[in-house]
Protein backbone atom coordinates (compact mmCIF):
# COMPACT_ATOMS: atom_id res chain seq x y z
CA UNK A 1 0.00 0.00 0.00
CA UNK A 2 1.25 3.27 -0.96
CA UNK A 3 1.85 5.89 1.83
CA UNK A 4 1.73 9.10 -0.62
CA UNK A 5 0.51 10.45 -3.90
CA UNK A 6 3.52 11.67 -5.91
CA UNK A 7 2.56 14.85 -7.70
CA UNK A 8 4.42 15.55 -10.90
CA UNK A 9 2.93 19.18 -11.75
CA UNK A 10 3.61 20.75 -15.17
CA UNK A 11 2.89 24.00 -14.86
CA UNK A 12 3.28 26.44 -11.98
CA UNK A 13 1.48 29.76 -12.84
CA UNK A 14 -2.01 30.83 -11.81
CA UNK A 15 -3.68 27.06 -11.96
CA UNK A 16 -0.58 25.62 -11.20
CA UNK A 17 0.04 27.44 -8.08
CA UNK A 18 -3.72 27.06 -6.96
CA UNK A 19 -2.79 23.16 -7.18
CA UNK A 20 0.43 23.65 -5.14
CA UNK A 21 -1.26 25.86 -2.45
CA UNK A 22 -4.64 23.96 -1.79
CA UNK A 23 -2.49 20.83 -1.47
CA UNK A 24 -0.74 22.79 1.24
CA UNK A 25 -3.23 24.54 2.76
CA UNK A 26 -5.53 21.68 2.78
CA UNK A 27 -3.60 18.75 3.25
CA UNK A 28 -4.74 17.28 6.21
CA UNK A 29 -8.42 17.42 4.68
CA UNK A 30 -7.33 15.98 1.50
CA UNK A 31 -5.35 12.84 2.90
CA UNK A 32 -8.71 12.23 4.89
CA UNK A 33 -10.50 12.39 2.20
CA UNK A 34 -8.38 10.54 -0.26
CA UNK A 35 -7.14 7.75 2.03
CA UNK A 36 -3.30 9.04 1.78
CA UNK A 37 -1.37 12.12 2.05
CA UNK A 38 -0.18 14.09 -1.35
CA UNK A 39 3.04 15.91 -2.16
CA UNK A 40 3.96 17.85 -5.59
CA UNK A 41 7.42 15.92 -5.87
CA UNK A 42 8.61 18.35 -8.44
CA UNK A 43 7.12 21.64 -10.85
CA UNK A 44 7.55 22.28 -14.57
CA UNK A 45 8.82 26.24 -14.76
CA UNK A 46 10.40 27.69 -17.60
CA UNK A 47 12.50 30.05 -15.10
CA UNK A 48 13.76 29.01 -12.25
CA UNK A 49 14.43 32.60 -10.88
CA UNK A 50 10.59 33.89 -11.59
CA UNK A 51 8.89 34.67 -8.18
CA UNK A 52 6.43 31.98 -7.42
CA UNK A 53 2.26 32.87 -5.74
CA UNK A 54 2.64 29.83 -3.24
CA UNK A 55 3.61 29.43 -0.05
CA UNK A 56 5.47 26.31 -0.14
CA UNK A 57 6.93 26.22 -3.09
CA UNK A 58 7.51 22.54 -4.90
CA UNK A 59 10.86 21.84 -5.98
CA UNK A 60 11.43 23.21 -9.40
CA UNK A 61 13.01 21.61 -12.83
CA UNK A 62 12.82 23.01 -16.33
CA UNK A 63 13.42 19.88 -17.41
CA UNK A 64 9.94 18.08 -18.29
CA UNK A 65 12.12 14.44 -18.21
CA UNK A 66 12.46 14.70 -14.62
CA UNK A 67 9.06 14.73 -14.18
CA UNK A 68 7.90 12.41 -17.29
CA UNK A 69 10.16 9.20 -16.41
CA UNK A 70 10.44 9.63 -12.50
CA UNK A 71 9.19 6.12 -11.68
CA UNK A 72 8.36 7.39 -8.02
CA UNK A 73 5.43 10.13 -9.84
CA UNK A 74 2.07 8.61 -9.86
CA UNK A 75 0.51 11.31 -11.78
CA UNK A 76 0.81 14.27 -13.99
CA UNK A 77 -0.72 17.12 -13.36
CA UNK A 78 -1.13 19.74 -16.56
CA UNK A 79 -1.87 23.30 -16.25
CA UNK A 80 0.39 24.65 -19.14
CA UNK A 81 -2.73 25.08 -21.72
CA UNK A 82 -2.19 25.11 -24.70
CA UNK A 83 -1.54 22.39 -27.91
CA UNK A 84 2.33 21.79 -27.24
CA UNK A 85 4.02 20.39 -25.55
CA UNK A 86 0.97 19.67 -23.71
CA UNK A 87 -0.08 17.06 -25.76
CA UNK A 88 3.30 15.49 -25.97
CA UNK A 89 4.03 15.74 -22.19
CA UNK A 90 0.59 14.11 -21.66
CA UNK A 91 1.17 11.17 -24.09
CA UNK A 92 4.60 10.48 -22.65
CA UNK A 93 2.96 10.80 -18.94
CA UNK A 94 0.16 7.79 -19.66
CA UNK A 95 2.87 5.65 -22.02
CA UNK A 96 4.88 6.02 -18.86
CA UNK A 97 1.91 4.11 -16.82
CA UNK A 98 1.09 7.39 -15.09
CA UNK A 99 -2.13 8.85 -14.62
CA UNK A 100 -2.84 12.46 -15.28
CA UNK A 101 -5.10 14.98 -14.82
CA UNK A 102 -5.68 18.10 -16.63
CA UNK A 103 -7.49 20.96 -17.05
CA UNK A 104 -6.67 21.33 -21.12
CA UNK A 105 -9.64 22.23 -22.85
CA UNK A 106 -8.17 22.49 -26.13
CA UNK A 107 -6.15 19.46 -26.00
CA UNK A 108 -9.65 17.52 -24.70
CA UNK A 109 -11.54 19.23 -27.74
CA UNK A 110 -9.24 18.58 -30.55
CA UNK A 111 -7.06 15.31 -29.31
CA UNK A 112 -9.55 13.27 -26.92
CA UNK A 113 -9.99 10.24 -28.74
CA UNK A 114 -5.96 9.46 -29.08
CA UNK A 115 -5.88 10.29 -25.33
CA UNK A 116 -8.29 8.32 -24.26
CA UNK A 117 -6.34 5.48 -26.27
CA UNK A 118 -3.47 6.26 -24.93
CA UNK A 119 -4.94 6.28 -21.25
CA UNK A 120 -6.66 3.04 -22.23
CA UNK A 121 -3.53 1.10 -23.85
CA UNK A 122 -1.34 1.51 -21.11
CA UNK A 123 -4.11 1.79 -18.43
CA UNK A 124 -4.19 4.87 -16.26
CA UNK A 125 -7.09 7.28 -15.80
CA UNK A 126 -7.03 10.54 -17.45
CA UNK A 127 -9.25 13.13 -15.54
CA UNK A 128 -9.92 16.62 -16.73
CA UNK A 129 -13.04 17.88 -13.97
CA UNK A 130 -11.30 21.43 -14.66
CA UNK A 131 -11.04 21.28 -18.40
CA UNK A 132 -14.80 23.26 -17.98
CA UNK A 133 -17.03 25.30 -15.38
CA UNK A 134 -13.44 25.86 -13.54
CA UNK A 135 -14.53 24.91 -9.93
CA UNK A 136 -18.33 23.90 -11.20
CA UNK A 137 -18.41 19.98 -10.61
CA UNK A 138 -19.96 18.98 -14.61
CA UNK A 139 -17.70 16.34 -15.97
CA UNK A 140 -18.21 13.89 -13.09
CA UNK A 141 -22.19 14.59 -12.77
CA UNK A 142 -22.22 14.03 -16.86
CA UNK A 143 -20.50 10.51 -16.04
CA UNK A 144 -21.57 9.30 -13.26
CA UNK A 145 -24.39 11.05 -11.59
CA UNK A 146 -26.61 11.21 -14.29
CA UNK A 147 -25.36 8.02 -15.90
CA UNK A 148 -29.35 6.51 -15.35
CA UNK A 149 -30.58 9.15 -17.60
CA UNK A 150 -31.05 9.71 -21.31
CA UNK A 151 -29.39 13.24 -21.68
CA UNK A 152 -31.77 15.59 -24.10
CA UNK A 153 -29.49 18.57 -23.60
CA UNK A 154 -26.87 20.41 -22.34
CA UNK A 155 -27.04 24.31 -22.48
CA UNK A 156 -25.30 27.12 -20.21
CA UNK A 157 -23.11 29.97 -20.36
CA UNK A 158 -19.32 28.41 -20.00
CA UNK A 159 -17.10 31.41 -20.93
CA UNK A 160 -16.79 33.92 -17.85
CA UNK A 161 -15.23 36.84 -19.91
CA UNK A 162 -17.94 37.30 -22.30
CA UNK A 163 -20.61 36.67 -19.63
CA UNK A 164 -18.49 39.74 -18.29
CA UNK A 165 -18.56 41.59 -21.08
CA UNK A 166 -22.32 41.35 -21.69
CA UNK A 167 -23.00 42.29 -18.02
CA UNK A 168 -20.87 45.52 -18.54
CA UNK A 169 -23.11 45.80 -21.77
CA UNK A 170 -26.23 45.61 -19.62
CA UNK A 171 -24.99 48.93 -18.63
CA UNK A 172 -25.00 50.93 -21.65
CA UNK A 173 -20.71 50.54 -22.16
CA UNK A 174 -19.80 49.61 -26.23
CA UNK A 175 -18.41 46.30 -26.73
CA UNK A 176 -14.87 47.90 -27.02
CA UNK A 177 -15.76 49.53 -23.57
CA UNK A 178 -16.80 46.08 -21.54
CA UNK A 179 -13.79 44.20 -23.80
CA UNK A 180 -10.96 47.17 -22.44
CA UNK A 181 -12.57 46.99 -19.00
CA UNK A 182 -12.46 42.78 -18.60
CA UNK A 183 -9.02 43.66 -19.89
CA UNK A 184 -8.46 45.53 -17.23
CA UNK A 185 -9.17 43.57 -14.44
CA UNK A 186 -7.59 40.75 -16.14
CA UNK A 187 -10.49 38.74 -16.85
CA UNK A 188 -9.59 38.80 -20.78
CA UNK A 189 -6.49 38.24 -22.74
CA UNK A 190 -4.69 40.66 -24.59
CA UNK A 191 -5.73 38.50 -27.23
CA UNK A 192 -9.47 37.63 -26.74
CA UNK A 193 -10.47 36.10 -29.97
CA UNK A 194 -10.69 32.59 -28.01
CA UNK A 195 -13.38 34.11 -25.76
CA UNK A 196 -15.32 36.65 -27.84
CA UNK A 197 -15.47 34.35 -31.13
CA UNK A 198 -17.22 31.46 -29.00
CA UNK A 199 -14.16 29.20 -29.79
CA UNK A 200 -13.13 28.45 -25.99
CA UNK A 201 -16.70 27.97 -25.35
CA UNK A 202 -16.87 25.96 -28.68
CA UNK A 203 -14.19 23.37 -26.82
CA UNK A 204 -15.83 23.27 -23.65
CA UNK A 205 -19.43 22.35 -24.72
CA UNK A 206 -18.05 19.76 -27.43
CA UNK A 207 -16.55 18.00 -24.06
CA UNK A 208 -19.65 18.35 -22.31
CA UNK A 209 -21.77 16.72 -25.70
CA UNK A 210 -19.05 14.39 -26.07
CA UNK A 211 -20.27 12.80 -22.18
CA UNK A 212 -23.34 13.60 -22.54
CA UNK A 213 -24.13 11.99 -25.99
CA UNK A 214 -21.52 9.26 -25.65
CA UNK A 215 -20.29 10.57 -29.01
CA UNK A 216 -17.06 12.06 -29.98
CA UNK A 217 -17.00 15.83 -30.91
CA UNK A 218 -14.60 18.30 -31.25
CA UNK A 219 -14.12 21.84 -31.45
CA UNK A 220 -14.33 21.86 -35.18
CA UNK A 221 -18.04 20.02 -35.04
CA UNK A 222 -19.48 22.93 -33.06
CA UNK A 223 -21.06 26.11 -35.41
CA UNK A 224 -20.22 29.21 -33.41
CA UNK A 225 -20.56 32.64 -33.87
CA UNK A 226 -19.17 35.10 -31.02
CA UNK A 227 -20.10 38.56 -29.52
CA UNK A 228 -18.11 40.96 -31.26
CA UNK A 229 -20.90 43.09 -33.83
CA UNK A 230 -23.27 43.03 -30.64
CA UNK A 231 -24.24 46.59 -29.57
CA UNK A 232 -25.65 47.96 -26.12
CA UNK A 233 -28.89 48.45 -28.31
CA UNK A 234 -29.47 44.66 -28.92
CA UNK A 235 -29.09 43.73 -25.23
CA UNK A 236 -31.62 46.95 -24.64
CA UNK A 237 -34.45 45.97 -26.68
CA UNK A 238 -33.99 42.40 -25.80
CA UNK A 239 -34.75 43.68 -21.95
CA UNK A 240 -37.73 45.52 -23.38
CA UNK A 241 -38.86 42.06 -24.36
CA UNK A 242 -38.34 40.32 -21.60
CA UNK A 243 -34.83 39.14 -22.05
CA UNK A 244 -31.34 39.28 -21.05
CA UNK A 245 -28.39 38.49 -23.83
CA UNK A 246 -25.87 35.29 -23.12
CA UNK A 247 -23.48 34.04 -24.91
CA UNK A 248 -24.95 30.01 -24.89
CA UNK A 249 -23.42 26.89 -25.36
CA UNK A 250 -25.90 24.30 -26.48
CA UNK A 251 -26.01 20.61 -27.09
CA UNK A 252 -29.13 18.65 -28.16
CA UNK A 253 -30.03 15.11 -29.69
CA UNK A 254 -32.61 15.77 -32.46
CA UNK A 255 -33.75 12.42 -33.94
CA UNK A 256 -30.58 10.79 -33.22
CA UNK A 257 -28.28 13.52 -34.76
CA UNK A 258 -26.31 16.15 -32.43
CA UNK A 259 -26.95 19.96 -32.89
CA UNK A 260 -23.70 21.73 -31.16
CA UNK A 261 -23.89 24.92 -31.29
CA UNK A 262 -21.76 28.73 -29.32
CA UNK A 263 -24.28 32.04 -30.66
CA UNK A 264 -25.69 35.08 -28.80
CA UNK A 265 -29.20 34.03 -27.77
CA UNK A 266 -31.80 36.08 -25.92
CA UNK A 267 -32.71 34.22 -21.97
CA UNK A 268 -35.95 34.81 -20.49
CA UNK A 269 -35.49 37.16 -17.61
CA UNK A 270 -37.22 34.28 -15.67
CA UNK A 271 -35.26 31.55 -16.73
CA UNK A 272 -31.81 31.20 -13.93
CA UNK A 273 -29.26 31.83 -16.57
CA UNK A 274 -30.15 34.74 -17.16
CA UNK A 275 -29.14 35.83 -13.61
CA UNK A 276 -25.64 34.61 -13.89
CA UNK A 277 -23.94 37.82 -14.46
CA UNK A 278 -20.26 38.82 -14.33
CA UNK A 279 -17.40 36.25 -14.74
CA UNK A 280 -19.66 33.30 -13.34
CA UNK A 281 -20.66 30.19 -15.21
CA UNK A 282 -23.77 27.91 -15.62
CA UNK A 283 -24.55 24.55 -17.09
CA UNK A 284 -27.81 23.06 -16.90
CA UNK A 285 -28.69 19.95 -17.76
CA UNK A 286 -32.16 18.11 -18.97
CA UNK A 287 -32.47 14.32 -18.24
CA UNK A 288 -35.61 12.60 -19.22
CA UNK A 289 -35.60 10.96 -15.25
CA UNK A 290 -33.97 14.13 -13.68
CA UNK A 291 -35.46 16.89 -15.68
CA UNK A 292 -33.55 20.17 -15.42
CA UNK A 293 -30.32 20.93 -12.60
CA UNK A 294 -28.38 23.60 -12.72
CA UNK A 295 -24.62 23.63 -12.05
CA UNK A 296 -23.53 27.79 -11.18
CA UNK A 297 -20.63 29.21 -9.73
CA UNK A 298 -16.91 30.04 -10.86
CA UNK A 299 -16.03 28.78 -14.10
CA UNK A 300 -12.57 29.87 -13.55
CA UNK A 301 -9.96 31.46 -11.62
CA UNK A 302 -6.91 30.05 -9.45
CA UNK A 303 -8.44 27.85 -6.27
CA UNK A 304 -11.91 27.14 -7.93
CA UNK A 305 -9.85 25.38 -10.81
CA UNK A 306 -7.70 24.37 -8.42
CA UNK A 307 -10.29 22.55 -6.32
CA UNK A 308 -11.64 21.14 -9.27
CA UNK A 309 -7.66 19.36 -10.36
CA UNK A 310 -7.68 17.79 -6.22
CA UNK A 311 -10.73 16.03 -6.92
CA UNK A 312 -10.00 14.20 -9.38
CA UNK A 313 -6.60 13.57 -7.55
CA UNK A 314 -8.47 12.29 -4.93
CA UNK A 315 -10.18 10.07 -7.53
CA UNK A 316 -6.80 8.95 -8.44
CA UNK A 317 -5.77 8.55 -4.99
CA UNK A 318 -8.97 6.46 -4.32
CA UNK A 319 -8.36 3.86 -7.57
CA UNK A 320 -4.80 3.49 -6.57
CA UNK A 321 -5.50 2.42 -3.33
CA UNK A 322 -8.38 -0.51 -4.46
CA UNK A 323 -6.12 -1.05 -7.19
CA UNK A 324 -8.51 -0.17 -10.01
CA UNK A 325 -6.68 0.94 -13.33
CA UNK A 326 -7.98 2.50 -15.73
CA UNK A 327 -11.81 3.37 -14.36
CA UNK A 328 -12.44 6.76 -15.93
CA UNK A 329 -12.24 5.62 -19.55
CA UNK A 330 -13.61 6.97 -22.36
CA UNK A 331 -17.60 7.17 -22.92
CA UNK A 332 -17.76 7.40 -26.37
CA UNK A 333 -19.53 4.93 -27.34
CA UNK A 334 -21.77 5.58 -30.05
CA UNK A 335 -21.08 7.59 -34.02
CA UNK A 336 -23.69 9.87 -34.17
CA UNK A 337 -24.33 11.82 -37.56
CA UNK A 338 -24.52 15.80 -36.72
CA UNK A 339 -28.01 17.30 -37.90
CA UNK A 340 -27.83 19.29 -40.89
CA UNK A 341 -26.71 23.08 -39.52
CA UNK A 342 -29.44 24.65 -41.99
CA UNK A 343 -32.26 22.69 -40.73
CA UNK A 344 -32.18 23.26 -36.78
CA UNK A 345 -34.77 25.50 -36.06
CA UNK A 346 -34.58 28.16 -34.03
CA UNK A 347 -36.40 31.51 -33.19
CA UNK A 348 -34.70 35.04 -33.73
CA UNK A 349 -34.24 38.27 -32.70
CA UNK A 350 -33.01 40.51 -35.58
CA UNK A 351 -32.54 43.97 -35.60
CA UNK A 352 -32.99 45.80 -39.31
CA UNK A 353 -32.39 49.77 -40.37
CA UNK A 354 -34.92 50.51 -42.97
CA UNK A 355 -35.95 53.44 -45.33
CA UNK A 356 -38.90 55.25 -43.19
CA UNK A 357 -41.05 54.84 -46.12
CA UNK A 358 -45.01 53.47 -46.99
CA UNK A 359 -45.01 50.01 -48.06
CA UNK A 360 -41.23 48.73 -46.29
CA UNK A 361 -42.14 46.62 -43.72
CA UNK A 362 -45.03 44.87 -46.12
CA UNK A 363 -41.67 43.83 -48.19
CA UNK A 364 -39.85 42.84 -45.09
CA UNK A 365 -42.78 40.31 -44.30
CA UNK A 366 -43.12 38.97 -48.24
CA UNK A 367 -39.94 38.15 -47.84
CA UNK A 368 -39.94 36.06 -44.52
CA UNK A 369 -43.47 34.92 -45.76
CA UNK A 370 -41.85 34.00 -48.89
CA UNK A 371 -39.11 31.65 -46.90
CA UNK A 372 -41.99 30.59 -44.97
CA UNK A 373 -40.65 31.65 -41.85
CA UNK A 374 -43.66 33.39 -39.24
CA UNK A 375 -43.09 36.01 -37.80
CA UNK A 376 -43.97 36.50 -34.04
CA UNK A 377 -43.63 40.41 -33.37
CA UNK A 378 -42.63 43.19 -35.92
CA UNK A 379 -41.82 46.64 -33.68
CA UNK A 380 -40.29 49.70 -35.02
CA UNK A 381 -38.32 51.07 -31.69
CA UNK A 382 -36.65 54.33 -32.92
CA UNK A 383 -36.41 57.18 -35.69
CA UNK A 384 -32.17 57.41 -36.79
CA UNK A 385 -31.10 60.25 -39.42
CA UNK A 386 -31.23 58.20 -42.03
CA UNK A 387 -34.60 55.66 -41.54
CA UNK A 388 -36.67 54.02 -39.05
CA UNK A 389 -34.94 51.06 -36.56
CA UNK A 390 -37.33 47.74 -36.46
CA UNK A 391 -36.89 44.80 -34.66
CA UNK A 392 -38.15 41.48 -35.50
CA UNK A 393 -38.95 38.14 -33.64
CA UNK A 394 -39.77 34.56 -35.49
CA UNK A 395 -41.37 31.93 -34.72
CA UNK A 396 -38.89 28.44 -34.67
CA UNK A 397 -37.63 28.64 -38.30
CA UNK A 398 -35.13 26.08 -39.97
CA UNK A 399 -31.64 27.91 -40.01
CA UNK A 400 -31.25 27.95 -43.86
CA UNK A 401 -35.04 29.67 -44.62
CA UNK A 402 -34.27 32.95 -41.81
CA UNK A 403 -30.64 32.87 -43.81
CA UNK A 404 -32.67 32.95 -46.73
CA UNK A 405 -35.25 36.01 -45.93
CA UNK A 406 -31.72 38.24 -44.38
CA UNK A 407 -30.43 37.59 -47.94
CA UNK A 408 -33.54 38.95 -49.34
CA UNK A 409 -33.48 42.18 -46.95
CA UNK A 410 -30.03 42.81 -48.29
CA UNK A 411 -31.08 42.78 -51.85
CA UNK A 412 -33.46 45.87 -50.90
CA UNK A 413 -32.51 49.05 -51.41
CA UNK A 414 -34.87 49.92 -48.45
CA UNK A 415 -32.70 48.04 -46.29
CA UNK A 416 -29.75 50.35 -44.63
CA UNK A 417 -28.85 48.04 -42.49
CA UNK A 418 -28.96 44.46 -41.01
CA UNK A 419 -27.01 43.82 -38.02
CA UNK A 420 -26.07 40.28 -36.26
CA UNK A 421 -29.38 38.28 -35.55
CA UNK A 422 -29.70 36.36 -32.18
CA UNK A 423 -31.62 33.31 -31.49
CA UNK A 424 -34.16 33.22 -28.42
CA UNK A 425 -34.58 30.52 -26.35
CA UNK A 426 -37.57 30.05 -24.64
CA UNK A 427 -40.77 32.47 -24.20
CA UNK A 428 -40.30 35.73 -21.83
C-alpha cells in the first residue's frame, strides 16, 4: 500500500500554483478524504528565478524528463494550456503508466480520442473535472451522476469573460468599452479572440456533448458565432422584451443527430441563466428521469480550478488504493451523424435599419413569408437620421429559410442596415 501520492505538476502559474497551495493549505483534509497524504514531488517552470504565488513552493526543474520518467510520480498534473508540448508531455505521462489529470480544454476538444487510447492502452485514468465550469463539478455529474438518464441537452453559459462583457453591456458601455474593461481587471487576454469568437466555449461544450451523448466531438463540429458586432442596443431591446443576452453553449439530440452549437441568444429574464452575471458560469442539464439541474458558480480562476484538479486527484488517490486501473475511460460509445446546420430551427431576434417609407415593412414580411418563416412580433423602436430602426422576432424557423429572408433584406434598397441576428430561447 502506498503511503503518498507523488505529484508531478507541469505547470506552476495561476492554476498551477492554486494546485500547489490547496495541497498545502488543505492537506490534512485531503489525505482524509483521499485515504493518503499528497506531495507535488517536483514543478515544470520555464524560469527558475521567476517569483512563485505559493507558499510552499515545490521543488522546481525546467526539465519536463524529470518529471515524465520519474518512476516514483504517480501522476501528472497539466496546467500549461495550450496544444504543445501539452499534448506530448501528456502522451509520454500515460505511455509512462502514469495517470494524469488536466485541465486542457483544447487538447480535450481537438485530441480526446488518441488520449483516451493512450490512457486506455497503457491503463491509467485521465481526468480533466477542470477542463470546464473551472470549480463547477460537470464532468463527473455528466458521467456518473446522471449516468441513469437519457441526456436531451446540455445548455449554459461556460465562458466567464464574455458573460463579463455582456453584463458591462447591460450597462450601456460599447463592446470595445466592456472588452478594455475585462481587460483591465484581467479577466480577458490581450488576445481575446478565443473568448469573444465562441471558440473556448466551442471546446468546452463539445466536451460536455461528447459525455453527454456518448459521441465524440470536437471543437471543429461545433457552429459558433461570437459577440463581437453586438451593440448595447441589442441587449436593450432584448430587456424591453423580456430578455437578457448570453453568450450560450448548447447541445441537443434531435432524432438521433447532435446539434452543437456557441451564438448570442436572448434568456428569459425568468429563466436562472439569465441571472448569472459577471465572470460566473452555468450549465444546466435536462435528463428525461432528472429533468432540469443547474450547475452555477466560478467557471474559472486560481483555487476554484484548483479545487476542481484535487478532486480528481483524490479520484486517483482512491483507484490506486483498491487497485482499479484505468476506471475513468472513455464514454464514447456511439457515431452519431450531426443534424444538418441549416435545418435546426430556431427563433430570432433581428434587428434591421430601414428606409422610413409606406409600403417597407409589407416587403420585409413577403420576404420572410416567402421563406416561410412566421413572424412572431414586428416593432419599429426608434427614428435614426437616415430611416426608421425595427426589430423582429420569429417563430422556430429552420436555419437555412431565416438565412434565406436576411439575404432577401439585403437585396433591398430599403434596407440600410442588417445587423447580427440572435436566437431566443424560450418564451419571456
Amino acid at each position: 500500500m502506498k503511503d503518498r501520492l507523488a505529484i508531478g505538476l507541469l505547470g506552476l502559474g495561476t492554476v498551477g500554483s492554486g494546485v500547489a497551495e490547496l495541497i498545502s493549505r488543505n492537506g490534512k483534509h485531503i489525505a482524509e478524504r483521499a485515504g493518503m497524504p499528497m506531495v507535488v514531488k517536483k514543478a515544470l517552470v520555464r524560469d527558475l528565478a521567476r517569483p512563485r504565488n505559493v507558499g510552499e513552493c515545490p521543488p522546481l526543474t525546467t526539465d519536463p524528463e524529470s518529471i515524465l520518467a520519474d518512476p516514483e510520480i504517480d501522476v501528472v498534473v497539466e496546467v500549461l494550456g495550450g496544444e504543445e508540448p501539452a499534448l506530448s508531455y501528456i502522451l509520454a505521462a500515460l505511455r509512462a503508466q502514469k495517470h494524469v489529470v488536466t485541465a486542457n480544454k483544447e487538447l480535450l476538444a481537438k485530441h480526446g480520442k488518441e488520449l483516451f487510447a493512450a490512457a486506455k492502452e497503457n491503463g491509467v485514468d485521465l481526468y480533466f473535472e477542470a477542463s470546464v465550469g473551472g470549480g463547477i463539478p460537470i464532468i463527473r455529474p455528466l458521467k456518473d451522476c446522471l449516468a441513469g438518464n437519457t441526456i436531451e441537452k446540455v445548455y449554459g453559459i461556460v465562458n466567464g469573460t464574455t458573460n463579463y462583457i455582456l453584463t458591462r453591456m447591460e450597462n450601456g458601455h460599447s463592446y470595445e468599452e466592456a472588452l478594455a474593461e475585462a481587460q483591465r481587471q484581467g479577466y480577458a487576454e490581450a488576445d481575446p479572440y478565443a473568448d469573444v469568437s465562441g471558440l473556448d466555449a466551442a471546446r468546452k461544450i463539445a466536451i460536455l456533448a461528447s459525455i453527454a451523448f456518448g459521441a465524440r466531438v470536437t471543437e471543429d463540429d461545433v457552429a459558433r458565432t461570437g459577440i463581437e458586432r453586438l451593440s448595447p442596443l441589442d441587449l436593450a431591446y432584448a430587456h424591453e422584451l423580456g430578455y437578457k443576452v448570453k453568450l450560450l453553449a448548447v447541445a441537443q439530440e434531435l432524432d438521433g443527430a447532435l446539434d452543437v452549437r456557441v451564438q448570442p441568444a436572448l434568456v428569459p429574464e425568468h429563466h436562472p441563466l439569465a441571472s448569472v452575471s459577471g465572470v460566473l458560469n452555468a450549465i444546466v442539464v435536462r435528463g428525461n428521469a432528472v429533468g432540469e439541474v443547474m450547475f452555477h458558480g466560478h467557471g474559472a480562476g486560481r483555487l476554484p480550478t484548483a479545487s476542481a484538479v484535487c478532486g480528481d486527484l483524490i479520484e486517483v488517490a482512491h483507484n490506486i488504493r483498491q487497485g482499479v486501473r484505468g476506471r475513468n475511460g472513455c464514454t464514447c460509445f456511439h457515431h452519431k451523424p450531426f443534424y444538418p446546420a441549416g435545418q435546426v430551427k430556431i427563433r430570432y431576434f433581428l434587428r434591421l435599419e430601414l428606409a422610413d417609407e409606406p409600403g417597407v415593412l409589407a416587403k420585409v414580411a413577403a420576404a420572410f413569408g416567402q421563406e416561410k418563416v412566421s413572424l412572431a412580433a414586428v416593432i419599429q423602436k426608434r427614428l435614426t437620421e437616415h430611416g426608421a430602426e425595427v426589430v423582429l422576432v420569429t417563430h422556430p424557423a429552420a436555419t437555412r429559410q431565416f438565412a434565406g429572408a436576411v439575404a432577401a433584406l439585403k437585396a433591398f434598397p430599403e434596407t440600410l442596415a442588417i445587423h447580427q441576428p440572435l436566437a431566443v430561447e424560450g418564451e419571456a
